[in-house]
N, C-alpha and C. Protein backbone atom coordinates (compact mmCIF):
# COMPACT_ATOMS: atom_id res chain seq x y z
N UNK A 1 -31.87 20.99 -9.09
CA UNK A 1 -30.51 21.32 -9.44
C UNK A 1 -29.98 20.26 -10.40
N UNK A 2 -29.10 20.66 -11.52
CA UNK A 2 -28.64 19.50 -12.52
C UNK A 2 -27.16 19.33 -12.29
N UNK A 3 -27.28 17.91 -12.69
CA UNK A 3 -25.74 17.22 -11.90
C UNK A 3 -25.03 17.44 -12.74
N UNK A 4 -23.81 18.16 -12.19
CA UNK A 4 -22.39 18.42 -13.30
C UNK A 4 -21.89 16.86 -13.28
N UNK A 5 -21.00 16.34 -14.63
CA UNK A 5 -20.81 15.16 -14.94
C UNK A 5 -19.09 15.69 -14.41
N UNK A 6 -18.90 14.58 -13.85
CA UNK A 6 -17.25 14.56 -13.30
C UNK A 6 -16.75 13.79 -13.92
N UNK A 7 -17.14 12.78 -14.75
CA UNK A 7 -16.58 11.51 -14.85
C UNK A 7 -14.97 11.67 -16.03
N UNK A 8 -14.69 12.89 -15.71
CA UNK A 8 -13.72 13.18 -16.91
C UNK A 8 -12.80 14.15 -16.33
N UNK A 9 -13.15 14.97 -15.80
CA UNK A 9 -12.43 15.70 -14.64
C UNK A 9 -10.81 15.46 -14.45
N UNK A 10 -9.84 16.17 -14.41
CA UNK A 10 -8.57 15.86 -14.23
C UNK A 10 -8.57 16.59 -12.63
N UNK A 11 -8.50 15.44 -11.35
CA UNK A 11 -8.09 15.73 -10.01
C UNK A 11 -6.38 15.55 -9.69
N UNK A 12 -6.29 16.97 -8.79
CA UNK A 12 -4.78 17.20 -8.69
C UNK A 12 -4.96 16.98 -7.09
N UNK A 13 -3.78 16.75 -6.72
CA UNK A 13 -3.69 16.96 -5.11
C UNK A 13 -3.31 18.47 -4.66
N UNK A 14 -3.74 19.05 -4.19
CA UNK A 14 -3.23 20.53 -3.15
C UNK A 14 -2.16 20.60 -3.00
N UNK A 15 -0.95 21.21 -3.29
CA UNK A 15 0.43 21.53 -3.01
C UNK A 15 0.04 21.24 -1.11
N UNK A 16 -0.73 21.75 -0.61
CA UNK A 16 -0.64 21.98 1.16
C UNK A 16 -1.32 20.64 1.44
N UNK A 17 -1.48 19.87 0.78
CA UNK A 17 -1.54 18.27 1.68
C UNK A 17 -0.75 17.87 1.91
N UNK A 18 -0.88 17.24 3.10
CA UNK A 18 0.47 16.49 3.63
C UNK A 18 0.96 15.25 3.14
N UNK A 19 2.38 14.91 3.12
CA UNK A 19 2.99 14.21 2.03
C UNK A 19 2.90 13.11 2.68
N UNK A 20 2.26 12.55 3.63
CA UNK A 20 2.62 11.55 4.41
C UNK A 20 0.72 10.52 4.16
N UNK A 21 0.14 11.18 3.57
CA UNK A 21 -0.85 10.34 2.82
C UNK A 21 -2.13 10.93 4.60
N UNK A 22 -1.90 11.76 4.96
CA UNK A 22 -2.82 11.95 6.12
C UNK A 22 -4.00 12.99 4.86
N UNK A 23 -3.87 14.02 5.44
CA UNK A 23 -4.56 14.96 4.73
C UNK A 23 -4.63 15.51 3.66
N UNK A 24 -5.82 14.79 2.53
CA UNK A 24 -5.39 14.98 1.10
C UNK A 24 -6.30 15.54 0.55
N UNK A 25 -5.98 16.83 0.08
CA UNK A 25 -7.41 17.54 -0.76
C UNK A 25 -7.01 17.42 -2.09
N UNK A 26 -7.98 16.92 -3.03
CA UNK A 26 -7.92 17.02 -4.49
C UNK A 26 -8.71 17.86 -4.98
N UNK A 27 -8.30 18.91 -6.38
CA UNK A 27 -9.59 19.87 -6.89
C UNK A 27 -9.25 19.62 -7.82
N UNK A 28 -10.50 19.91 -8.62
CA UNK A 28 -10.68 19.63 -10.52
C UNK A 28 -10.63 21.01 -10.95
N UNK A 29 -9.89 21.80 -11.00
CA UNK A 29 -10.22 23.31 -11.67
C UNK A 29 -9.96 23.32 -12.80
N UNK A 30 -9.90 22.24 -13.66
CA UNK A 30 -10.39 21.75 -15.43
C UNK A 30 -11.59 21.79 -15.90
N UNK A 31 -12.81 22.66 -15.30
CA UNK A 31 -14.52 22.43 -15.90
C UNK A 31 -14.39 23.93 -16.67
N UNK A 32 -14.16 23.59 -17.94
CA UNK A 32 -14.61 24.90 -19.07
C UNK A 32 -15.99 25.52 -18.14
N UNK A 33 -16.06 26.40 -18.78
CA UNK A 33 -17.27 27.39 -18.49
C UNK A 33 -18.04 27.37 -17.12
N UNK A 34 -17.52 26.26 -16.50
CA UNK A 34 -18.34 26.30 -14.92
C UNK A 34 -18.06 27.13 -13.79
N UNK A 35 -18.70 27.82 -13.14
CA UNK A 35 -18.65 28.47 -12.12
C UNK A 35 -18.96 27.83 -10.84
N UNK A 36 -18.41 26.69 -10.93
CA UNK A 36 -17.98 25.70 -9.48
C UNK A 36 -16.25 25.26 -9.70
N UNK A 37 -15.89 24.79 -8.49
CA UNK A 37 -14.58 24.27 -8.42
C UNK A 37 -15.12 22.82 -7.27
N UNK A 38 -14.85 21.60 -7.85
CA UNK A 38 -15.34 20.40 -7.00
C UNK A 38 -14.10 20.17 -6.93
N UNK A 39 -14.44 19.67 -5.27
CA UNK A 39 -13.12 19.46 -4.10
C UNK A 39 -13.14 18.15 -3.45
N UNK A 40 -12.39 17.07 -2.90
CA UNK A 40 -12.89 15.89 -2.86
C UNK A 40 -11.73 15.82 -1.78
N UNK A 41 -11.99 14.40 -0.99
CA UNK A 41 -11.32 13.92 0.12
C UNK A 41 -10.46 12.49 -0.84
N UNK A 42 -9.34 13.12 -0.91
CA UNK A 42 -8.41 11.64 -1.74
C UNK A 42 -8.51 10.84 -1.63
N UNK A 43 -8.29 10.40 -0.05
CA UNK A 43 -8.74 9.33 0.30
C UNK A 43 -10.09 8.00 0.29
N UNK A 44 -10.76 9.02 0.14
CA UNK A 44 -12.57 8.76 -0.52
C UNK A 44 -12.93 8.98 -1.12
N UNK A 45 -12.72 8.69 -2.68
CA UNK A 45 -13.23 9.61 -3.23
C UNK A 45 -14.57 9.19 -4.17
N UNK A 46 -14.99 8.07 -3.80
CA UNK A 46 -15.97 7.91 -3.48
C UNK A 46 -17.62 8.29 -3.11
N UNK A 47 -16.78 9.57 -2.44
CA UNK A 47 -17.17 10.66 -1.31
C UNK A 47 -18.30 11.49 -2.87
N UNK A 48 -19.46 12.26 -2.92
CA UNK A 48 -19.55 13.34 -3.48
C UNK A 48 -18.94 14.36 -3.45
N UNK A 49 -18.40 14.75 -4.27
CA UNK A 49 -17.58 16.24 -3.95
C UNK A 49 -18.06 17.17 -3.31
N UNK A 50 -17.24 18.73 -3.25
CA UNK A 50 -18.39 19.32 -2.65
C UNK A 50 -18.17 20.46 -3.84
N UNK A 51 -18.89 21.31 -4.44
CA UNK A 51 -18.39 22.10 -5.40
C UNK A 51 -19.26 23.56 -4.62
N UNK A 52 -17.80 23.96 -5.11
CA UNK A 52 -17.99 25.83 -4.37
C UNK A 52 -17.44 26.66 -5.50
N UNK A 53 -18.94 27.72 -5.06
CA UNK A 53 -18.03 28.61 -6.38
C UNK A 53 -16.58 29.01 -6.27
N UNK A 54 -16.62 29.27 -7.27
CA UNK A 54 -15.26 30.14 -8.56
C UNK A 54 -14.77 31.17 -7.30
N UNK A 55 -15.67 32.46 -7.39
CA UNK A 55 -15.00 33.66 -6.54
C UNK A 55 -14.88 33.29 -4.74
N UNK A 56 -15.73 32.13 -4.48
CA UNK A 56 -15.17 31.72 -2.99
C UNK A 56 -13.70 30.99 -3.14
N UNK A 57 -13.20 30.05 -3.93
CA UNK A 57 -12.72 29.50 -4.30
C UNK A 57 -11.41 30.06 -4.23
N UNK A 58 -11.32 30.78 -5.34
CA UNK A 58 -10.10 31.82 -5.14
C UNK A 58 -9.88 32.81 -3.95
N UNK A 59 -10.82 33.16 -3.40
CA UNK A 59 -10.74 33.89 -2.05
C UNK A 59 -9.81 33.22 -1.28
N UNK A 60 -10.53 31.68 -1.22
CA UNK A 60 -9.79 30.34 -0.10
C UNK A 60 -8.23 30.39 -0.26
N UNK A 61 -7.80 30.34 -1.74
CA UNK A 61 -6.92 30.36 -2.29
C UNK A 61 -5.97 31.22 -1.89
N UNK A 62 -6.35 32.69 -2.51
CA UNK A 62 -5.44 33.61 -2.07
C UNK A 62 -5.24 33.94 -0.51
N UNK A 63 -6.05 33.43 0.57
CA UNK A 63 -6.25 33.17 2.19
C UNK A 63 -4.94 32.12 2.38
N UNK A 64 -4.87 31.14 1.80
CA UNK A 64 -3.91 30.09 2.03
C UNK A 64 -2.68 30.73 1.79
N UNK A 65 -2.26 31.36 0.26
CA UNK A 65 -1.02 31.76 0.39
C UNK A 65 -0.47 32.85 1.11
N UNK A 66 -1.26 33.63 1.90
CA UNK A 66 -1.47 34.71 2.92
C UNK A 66 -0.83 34.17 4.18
N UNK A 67 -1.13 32.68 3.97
CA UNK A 67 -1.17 32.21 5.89
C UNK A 67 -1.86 32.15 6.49
């Protein structure tokens, strides 16, 4: 498998993390042409991401604003 380069990546925080610095998800959904979305622990980020496709991605997505 070939390693997508992150090192340029613009990471946002999740509107649904909590503001109190507990639970913080960051995603890069800035990769032209890629059919991954890499997701990271704020706090670590350090951490390898984890990258999931595009159409799971948005599934998750439209699940969240559902409730």
């Amino acid at each position: 498998m070939r390693a997508i380069d992150l090192s340029s990546v613009t990471w946002r925080k999740s509107s649904h993390s909590n503001s109190d610095g507990g639970n913080c998800l960051e995603v890069a959904d800035n990769i032209p042409a890629k059919r991954l979305v890499p997701v990271r622990d704020s706090k670590d980020t350090t951490r390898t991401p984890l990258l999931i496709g595009a159409g799971a991605w948005a599934a998750f997505v439209e699940g969240v604003k559902r409730g």
